[in-house]
PDB file of N, CA and C in Angstrom:
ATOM      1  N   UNK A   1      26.382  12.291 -57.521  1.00  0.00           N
ATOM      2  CA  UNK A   1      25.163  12.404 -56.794  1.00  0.00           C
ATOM      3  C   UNK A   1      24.691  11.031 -56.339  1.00  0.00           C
ATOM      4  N   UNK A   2      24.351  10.909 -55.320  1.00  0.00           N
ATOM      5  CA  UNK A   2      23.249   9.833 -54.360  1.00  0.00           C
ATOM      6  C   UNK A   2      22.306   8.803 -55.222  1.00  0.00           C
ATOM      7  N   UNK A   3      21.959   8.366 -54.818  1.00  0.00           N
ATOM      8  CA  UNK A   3      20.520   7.300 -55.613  1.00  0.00           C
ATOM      9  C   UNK A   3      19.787   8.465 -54.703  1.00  0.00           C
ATOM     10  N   UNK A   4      18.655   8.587 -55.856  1.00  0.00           N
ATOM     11  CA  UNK A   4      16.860   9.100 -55.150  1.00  0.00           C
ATOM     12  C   UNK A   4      16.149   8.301 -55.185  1.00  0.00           C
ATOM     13  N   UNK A   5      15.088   8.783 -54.629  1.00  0.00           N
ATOM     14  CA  UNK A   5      13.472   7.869 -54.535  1.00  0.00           C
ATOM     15  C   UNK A   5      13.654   6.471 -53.659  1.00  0.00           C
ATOM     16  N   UNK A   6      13.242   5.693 -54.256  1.00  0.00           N
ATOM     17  CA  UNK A   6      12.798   4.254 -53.182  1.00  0.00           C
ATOM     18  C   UNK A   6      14.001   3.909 -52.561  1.00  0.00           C
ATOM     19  N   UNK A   7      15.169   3.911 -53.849  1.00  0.00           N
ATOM     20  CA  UNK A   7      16.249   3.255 -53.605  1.00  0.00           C
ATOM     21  C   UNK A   7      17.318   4.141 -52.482  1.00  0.00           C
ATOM     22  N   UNK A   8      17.323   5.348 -52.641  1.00  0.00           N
ATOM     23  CA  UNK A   8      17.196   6.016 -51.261  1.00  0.00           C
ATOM     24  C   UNK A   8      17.278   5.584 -49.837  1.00  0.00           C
ATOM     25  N   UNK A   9      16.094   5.141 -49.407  1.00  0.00           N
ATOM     26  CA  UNK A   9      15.558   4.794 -48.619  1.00  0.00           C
ATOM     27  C   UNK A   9      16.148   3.532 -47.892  1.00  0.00           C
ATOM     28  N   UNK A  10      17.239   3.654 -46.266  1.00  0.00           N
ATOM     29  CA  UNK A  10      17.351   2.560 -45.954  1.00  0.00           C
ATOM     30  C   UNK A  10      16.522   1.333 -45.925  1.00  0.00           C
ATOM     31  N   UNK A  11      17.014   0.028 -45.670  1.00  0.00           N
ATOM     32  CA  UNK A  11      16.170  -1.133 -45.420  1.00  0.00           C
ATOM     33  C   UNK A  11      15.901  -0.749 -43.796  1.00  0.00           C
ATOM     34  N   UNK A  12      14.562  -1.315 -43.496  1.00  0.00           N
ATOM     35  CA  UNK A  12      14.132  -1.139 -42.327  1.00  0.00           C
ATOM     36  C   UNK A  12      15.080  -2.165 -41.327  1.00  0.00           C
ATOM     37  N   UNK A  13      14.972  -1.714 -39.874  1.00  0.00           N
ATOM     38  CA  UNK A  13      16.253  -2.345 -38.884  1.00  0.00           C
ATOM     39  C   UNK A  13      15.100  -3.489 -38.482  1.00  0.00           C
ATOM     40  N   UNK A  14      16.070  -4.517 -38.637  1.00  0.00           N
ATOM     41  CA  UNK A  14      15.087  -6.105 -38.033  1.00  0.00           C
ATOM     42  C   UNK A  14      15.767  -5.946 -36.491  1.00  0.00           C
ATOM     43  N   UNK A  15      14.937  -6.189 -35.267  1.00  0.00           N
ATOM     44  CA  UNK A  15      15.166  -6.952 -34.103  1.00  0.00           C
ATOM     45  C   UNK A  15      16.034  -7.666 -33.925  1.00  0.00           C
ATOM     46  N   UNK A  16      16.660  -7.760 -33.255  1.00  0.00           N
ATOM     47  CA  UNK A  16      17.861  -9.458 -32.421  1.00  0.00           C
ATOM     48  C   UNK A  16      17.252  -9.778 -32.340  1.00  0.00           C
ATOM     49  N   UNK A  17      17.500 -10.903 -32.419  1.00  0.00           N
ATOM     50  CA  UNK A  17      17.115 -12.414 -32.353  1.00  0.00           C
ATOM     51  C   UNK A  17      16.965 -12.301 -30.791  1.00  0.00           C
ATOM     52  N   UNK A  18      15.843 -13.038 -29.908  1.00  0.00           N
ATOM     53  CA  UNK A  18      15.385 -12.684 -28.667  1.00  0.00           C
ATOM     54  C   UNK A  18      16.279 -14.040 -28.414  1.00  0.00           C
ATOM     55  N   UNK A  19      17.178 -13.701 -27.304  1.00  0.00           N
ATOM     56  CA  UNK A  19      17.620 -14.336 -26.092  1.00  0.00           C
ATOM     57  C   UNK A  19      16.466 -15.506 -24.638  1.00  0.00           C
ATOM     58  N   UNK A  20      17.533 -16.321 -24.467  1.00  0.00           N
ATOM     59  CA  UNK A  20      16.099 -17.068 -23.844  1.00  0.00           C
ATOM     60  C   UNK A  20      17.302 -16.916 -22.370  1.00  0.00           C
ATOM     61  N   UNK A  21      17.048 -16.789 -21.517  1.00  0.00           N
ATOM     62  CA  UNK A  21      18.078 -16.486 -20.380  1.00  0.00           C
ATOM     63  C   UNK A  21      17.289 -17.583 -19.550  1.00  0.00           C
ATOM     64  N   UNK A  22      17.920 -18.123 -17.850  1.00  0.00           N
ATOM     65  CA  UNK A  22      17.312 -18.680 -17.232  1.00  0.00           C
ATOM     66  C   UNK A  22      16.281 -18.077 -16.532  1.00  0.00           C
ATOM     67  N   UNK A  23      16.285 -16.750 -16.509  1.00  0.00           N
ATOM     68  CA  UNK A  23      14.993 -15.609 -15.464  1.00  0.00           C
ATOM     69  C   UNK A  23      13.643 -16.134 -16.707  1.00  0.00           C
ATOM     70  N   UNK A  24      14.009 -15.623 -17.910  1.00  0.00           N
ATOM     71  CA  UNK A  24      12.920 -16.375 -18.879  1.00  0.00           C
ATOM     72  C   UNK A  24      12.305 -17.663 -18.942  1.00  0.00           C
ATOM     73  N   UNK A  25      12.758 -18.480 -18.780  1.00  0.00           N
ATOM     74  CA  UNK A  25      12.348 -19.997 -18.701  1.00  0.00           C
ATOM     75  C   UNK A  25      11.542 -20.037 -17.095  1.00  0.00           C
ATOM     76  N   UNK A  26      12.386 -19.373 -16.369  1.00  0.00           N
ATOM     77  CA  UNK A  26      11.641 -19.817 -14.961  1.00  0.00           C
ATOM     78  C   UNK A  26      10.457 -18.990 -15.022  1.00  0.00           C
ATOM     79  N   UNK A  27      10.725 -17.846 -16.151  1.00  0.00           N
ATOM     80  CA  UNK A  27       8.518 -17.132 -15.375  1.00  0.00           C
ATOM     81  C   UNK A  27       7.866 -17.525 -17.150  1.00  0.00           C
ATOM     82  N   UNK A  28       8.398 -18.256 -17.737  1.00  0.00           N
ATOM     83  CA  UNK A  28       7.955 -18.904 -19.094  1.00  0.00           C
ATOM     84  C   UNK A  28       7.091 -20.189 -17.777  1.00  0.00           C
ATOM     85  N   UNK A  29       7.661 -21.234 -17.218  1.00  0.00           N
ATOM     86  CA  UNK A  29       7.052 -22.333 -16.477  1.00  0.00           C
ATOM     87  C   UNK A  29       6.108 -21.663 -15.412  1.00  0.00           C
ATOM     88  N   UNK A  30       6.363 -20.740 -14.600  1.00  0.00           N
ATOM     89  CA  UNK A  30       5.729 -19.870 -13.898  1.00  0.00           C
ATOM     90  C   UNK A  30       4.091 -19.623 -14.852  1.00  0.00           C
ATOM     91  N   UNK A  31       4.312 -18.679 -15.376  1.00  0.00           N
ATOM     92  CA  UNK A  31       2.842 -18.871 -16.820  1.00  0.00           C
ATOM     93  C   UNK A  31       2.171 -19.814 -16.941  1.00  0.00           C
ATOM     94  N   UNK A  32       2.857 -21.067 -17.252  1.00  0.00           N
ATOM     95  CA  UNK A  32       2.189 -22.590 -18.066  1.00  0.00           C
ATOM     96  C   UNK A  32       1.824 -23.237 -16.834  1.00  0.00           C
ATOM     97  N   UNK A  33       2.286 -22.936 -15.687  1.00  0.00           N
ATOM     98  CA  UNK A  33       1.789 -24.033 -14.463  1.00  0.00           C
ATOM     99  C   UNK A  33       0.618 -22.722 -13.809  1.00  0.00           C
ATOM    100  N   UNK A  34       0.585 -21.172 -13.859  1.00  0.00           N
ATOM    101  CA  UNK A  34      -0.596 -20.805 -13.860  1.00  0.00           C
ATOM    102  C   UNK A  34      -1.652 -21.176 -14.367  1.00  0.00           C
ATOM    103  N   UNK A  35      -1.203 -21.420 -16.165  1.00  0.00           N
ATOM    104  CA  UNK A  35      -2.509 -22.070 -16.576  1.00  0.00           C
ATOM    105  C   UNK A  35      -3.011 -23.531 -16.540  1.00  0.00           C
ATOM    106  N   UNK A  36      -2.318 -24.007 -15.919  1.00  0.00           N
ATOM    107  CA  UNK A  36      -2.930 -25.718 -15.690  1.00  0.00           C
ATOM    108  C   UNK A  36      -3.668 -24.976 -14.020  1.00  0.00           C
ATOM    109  N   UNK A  37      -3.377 -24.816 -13.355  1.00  0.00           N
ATOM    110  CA  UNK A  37      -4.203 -24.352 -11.931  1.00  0.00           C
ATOM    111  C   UNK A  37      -5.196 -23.773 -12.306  1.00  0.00           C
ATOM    112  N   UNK A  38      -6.006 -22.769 -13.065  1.00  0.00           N
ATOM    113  CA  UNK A  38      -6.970 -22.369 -13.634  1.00  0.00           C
ATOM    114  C   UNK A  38      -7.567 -22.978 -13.836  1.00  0.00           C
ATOM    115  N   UNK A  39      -9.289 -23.492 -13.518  1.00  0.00           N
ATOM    116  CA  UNK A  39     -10.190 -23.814 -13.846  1.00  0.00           C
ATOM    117  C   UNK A  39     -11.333 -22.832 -14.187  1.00  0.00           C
ATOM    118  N   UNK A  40     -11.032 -21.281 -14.115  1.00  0.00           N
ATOM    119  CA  UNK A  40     -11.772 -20.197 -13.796  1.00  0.00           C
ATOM    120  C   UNK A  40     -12.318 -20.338 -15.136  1.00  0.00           C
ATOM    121  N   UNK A  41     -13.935 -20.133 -15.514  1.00  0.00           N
ATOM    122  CA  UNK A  41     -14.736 -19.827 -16.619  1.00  0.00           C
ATOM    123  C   UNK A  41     -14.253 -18.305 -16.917  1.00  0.00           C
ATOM    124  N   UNK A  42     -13.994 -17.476 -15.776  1.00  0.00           N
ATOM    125  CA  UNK A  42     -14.313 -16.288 -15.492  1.00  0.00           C
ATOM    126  C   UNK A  42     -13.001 -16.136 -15.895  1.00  0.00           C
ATOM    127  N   UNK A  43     -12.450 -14.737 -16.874  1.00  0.00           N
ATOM    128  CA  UNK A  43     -11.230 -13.969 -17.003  1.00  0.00           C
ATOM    129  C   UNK A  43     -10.646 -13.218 -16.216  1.00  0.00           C
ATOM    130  N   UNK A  44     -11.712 -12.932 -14.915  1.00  0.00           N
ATOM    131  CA  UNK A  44     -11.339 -11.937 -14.062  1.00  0.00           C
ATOM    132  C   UNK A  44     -10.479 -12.441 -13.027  1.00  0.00           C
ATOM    133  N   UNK A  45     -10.045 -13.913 -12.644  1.00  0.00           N
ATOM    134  CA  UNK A  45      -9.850 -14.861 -11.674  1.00  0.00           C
ATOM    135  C   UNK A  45      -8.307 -14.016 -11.566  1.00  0.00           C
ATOM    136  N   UNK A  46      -7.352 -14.233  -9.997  1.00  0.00           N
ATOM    137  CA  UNK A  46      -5.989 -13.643  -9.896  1.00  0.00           C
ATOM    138  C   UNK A  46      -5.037 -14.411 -10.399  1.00  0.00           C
ATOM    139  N   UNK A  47      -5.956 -15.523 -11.333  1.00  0.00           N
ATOM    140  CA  UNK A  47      -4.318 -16.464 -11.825  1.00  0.00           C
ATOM    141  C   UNK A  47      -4.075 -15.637 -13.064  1.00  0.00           C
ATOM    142  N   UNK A  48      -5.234 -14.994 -13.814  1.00  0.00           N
ATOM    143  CA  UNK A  48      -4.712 -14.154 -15.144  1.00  0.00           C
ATOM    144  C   UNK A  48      -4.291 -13.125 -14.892  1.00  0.00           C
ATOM    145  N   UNK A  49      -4.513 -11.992 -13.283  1.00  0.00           N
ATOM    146  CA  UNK A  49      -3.789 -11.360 -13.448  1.00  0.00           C
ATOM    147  C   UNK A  49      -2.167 -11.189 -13.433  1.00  0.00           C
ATOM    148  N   UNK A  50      -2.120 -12.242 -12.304  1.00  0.00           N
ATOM    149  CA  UNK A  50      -0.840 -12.807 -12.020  1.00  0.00           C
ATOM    150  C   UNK A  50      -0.379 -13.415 -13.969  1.00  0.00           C
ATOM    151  N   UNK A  51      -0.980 -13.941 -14.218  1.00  0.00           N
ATOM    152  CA  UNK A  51      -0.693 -14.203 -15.942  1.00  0.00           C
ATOM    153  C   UNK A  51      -0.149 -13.187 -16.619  1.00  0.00           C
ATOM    154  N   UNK A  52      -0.850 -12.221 -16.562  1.00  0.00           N
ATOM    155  CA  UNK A  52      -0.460 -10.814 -17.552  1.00  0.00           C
ATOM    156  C   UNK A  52       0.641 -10.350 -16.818  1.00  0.00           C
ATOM    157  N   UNK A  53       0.924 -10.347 -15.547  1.00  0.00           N
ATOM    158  CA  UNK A  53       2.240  -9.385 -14.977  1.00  0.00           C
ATOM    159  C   UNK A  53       3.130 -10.353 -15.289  1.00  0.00           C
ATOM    160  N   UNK A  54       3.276 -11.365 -15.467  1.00  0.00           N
ATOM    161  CA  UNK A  54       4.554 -12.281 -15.851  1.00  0.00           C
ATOM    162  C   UNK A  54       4.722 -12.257 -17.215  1.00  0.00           C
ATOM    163  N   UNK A  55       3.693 -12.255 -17.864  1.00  0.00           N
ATOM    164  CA  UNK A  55       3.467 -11.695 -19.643  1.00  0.00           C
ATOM    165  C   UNK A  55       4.462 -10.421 -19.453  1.00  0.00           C
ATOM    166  N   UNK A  56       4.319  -9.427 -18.978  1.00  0.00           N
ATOM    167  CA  UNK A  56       5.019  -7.989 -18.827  1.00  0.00           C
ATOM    168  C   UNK A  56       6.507  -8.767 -18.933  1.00  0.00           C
ATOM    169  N   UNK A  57       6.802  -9.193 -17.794  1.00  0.00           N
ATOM    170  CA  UNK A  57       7.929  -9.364 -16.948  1.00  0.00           C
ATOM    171  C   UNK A  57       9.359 -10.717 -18.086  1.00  0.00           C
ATOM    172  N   UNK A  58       7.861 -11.075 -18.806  1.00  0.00           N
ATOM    173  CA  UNK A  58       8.906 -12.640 -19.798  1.00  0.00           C
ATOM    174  C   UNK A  58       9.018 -11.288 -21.110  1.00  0.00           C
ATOM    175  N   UNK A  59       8.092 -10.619 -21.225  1.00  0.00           N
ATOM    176  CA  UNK A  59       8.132  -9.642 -22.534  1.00  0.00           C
ATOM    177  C   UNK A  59       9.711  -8.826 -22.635  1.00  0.00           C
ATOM    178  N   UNK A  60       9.935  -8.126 -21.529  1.00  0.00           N
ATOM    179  CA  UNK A  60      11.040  -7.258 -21.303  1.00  0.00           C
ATOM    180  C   UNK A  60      12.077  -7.999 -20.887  1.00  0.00           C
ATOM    181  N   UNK A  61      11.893  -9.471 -20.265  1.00  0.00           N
ATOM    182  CA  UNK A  61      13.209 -10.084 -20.196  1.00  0.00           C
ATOM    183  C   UNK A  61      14.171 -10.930 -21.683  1.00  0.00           C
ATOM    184  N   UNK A  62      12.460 -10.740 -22.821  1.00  0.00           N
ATOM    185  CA  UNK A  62      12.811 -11.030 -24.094  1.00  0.00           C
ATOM    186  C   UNK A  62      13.694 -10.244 -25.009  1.00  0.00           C
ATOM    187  N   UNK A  63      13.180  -8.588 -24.612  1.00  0.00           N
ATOM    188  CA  UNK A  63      13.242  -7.762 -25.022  1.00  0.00           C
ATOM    189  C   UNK A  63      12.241  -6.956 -26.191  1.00  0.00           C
ATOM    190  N   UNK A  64      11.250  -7.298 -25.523  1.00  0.00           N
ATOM    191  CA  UNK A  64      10.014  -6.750 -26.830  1.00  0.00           C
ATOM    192  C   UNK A  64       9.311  -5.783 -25.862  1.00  0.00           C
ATOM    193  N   UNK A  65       8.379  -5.394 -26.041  1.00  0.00           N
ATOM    194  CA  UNK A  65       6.852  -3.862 -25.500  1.00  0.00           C
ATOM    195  C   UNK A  65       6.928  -5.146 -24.750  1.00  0.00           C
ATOM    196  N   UNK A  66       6.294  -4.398 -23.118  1.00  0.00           N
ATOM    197  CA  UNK A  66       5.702  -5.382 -22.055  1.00  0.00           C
ATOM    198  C   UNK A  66       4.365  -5.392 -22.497  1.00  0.00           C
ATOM    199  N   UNK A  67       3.906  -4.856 -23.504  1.00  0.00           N
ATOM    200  CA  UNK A  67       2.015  -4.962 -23.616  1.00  0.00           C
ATOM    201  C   UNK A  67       2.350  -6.494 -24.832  1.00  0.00           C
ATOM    202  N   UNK A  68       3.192  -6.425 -25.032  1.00  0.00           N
ATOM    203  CA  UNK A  68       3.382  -7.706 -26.489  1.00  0.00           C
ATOM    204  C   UNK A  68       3.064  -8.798 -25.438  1.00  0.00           C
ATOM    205  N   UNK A  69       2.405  -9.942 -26.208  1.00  0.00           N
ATOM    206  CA  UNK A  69       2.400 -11.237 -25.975  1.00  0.00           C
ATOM    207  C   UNK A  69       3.843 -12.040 -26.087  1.00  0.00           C
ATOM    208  N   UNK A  70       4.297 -12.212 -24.863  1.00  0.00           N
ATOM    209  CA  UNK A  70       5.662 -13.564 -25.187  1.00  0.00           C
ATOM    210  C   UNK A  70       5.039 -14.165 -26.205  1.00  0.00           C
ATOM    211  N   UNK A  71       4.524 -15.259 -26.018  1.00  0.00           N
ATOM    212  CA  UNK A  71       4.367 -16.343 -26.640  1.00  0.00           C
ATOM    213  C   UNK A  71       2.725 -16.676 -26.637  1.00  0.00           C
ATOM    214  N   UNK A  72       2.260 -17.356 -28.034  1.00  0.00           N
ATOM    215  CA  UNK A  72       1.180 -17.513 -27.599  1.00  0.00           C
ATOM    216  C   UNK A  72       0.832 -19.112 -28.317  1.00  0.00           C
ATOM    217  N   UNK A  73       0.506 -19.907 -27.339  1.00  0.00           N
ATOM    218  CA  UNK A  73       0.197 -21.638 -27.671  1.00  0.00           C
ATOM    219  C   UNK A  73      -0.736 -21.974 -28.662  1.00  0.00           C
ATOM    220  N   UNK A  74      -0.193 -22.495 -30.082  1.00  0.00           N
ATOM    221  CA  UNK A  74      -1.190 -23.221 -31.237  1.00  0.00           C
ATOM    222  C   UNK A  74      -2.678 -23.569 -30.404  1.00  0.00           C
ATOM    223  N   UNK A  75      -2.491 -23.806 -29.328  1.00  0.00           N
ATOM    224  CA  UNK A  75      -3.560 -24.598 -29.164  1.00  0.00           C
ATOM    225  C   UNK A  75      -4.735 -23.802 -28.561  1.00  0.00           C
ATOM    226  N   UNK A  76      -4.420 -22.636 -28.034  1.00  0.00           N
ATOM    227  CA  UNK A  76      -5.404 -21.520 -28.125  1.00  0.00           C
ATOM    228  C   UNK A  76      -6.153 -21.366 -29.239  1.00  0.00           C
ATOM    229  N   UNK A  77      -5.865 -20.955 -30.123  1.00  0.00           N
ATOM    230  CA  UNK A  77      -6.471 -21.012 -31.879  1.00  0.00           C
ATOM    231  C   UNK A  77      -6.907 -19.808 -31.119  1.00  0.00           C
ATOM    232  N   UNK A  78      -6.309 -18.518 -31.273  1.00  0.00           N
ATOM    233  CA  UNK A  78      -6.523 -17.230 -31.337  1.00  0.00           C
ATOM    234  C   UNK A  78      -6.523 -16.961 -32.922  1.00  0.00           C
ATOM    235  N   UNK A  79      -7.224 -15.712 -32.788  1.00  0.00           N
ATOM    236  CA  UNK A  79      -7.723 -15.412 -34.402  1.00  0.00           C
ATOM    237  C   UNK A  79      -6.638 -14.824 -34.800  1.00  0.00           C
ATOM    238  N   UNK A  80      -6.030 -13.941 -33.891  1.00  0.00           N
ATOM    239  CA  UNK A  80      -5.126 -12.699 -34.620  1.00  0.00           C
ATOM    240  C   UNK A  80      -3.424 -13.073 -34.504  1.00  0.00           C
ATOM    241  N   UNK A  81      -2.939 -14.347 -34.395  1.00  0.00           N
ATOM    242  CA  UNK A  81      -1.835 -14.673 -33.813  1.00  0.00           C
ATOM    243  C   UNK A  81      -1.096 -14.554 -35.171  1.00  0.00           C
ATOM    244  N   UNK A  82       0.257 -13.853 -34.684  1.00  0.00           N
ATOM    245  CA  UNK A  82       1.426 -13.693 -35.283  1.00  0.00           C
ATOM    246  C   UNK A  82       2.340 -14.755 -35.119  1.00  0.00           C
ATOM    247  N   UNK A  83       2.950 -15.417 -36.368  1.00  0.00           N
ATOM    248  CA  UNK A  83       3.658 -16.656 -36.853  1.00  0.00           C
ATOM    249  C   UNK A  83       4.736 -16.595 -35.497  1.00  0.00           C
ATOM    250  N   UNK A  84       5.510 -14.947 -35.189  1.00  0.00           N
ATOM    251  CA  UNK A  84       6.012 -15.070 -34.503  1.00  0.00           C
ATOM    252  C   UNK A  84       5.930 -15.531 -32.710  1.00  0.00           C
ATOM    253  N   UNK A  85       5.287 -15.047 -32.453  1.00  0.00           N
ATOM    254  CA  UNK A  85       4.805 -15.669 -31.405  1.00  0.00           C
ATOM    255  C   UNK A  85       4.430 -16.877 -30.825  1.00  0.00           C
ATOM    256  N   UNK A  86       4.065 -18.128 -31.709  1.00  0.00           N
ATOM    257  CA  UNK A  86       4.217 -19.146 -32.134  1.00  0.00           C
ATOM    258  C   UNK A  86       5.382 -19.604 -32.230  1.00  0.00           C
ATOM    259  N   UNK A  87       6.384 -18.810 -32.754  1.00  0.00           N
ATOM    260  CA  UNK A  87       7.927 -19.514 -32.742  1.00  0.00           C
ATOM    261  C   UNK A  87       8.364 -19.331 -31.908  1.00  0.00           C
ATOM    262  N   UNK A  88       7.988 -18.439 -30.750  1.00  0.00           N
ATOM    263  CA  UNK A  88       8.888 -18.037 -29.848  1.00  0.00           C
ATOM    264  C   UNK A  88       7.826 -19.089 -28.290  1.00  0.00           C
ATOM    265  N   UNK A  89       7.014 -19.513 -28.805  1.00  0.00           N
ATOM    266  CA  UNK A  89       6.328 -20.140 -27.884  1.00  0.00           C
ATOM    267  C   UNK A  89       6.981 -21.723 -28.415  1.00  0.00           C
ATOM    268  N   UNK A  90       7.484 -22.105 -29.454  1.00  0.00           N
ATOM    269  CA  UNK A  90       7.882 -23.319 -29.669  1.00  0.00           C
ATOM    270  C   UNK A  90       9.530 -23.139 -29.002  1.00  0.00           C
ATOM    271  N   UNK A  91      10.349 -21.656 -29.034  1.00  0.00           N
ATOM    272  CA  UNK A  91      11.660 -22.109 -28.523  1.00  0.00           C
ATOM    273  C   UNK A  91      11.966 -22.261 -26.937  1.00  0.00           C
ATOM    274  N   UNK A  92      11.175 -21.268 -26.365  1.00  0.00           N
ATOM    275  CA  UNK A  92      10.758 -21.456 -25.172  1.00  0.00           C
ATOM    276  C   UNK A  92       9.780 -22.293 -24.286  1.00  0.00           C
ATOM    277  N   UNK A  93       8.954 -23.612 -25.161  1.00  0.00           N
ATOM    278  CA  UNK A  93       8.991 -24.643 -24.811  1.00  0.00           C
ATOM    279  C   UNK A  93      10.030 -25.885 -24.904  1.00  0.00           C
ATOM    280  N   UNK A  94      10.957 -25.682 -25.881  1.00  0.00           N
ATOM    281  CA  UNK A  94      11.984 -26.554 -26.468  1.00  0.00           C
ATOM    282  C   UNK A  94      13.187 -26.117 -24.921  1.00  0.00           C
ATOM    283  N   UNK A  95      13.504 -25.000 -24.881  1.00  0.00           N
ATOM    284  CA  UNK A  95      13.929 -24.224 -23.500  1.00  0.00           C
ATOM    285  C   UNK A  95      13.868 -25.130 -22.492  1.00  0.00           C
ATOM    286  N   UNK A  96      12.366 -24.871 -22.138  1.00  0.00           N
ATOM    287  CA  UNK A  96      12.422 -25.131 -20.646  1.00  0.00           C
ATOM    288  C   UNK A  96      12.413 -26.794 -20.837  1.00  0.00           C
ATOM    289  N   UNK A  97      12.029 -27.703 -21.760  1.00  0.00           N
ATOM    290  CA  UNK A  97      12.006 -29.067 -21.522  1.00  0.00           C
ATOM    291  C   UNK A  97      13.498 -29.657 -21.338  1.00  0.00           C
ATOM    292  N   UNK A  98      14.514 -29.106 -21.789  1.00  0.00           N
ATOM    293  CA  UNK A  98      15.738 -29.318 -21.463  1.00  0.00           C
ATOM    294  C   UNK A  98      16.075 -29.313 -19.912  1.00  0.00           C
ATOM    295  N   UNK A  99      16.281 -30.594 -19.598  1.00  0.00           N
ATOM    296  CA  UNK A  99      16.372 -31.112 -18.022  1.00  0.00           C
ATOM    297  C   UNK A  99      17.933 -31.376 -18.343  1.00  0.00           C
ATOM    298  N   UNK A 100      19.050 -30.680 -17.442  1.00  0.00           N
ATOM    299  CA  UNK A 100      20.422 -30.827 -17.772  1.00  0.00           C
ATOM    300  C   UNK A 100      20.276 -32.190 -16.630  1.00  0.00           C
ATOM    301  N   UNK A 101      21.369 -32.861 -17.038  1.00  0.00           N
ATOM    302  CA  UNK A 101      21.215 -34.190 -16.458  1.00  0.00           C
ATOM    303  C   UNK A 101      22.399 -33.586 -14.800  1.00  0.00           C
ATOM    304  N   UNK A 102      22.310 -34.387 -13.981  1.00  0.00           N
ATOM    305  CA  UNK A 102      23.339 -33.734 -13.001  1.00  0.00           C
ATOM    306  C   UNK A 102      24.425 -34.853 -13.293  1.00  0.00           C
ATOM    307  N   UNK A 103      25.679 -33.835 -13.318  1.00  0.00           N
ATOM    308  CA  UNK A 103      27.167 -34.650 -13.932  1.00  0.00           C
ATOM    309  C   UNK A 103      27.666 -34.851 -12.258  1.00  0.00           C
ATOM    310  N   UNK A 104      28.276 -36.141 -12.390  1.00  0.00           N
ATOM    311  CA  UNK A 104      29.005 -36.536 -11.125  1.00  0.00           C
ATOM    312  C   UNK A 104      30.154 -36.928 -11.817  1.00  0.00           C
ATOM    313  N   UNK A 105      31.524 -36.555 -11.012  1.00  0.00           N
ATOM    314  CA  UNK A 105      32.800 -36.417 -10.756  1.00  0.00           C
ATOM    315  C   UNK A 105      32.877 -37.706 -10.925  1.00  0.00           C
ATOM    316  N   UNK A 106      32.800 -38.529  -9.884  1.00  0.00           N
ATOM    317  CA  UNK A 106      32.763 -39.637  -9.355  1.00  0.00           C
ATOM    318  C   UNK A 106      31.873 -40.917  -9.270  1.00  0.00           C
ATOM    319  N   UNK A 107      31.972 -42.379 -10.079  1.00  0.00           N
ATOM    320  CA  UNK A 107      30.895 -43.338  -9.722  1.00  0.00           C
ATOM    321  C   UNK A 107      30.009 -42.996  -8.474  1.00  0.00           C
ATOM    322  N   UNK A 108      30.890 -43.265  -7.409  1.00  0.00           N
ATOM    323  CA  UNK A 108      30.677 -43.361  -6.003  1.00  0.00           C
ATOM    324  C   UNK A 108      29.569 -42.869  -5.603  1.00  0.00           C
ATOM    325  N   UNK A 109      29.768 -41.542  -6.133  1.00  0.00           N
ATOM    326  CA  UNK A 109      28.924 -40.244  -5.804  1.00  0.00           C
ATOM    327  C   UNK A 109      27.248 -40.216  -6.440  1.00  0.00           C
ATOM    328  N   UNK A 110      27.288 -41.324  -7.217  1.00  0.00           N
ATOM    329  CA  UNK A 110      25.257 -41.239  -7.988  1.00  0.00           C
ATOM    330  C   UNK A 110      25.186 -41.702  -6.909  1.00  0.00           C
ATOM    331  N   UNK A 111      25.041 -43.126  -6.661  1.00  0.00           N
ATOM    332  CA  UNK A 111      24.010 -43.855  -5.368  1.00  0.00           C
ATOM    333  C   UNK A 111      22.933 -43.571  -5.973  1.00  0.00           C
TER     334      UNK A 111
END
């Protein structure tokens, strides 16, 4: 016969590990240069809505709910923030700061 009771019971299925692709990084910078253009007091302004549809759009290219927050910046100091979100806002800043250098074949060819 089987184990019963707790031991029973599979372990719950963890998530993959979220993928950072280049479509991600480009509407990850897309987001962060919305919010430097914002000066709006007001929440209602079209840079947040434009904010939240790229929120959708970085969510499902992560692979999480499009209502989930990608990422959300320490420096907000939101009350309800999940550790994760935070990490995923530190890999996808680590991401996009990576400037690949351009490789030349040839001396000749930098100038």
């Amino acid at each position: 016969m089987g184990t019963r009771g707790l031991w029973a019971t599979p372990p719950p299925k963890e998530r993959p590990p979220f993928r950072i692709t280049a479509e991600s990084i480009a509407l990850y910078r897309f987001m962060r240069e919305l919010e430097k253009s914002c000066h709006c007091a007001d929440e209602e302004c079209q840079h947040w809505d434009e904010w939240w549809e790229a929120n959708a759009r970085l969510a499902a290219a992560l692979g999480l709910f499009t209502w989930e927050l990608a990422f959300v910046d320490p420096k907000w100091r939101w009350p309800r923030t999940r550790q994760v979100e935070i990490d995923r806002f530190h890999a996808l800043e680590a991401a996009a700061s990576k400037v690949k250098k351009q490789k030349f074949r040839y001396k000749w060819q930098r100038q």
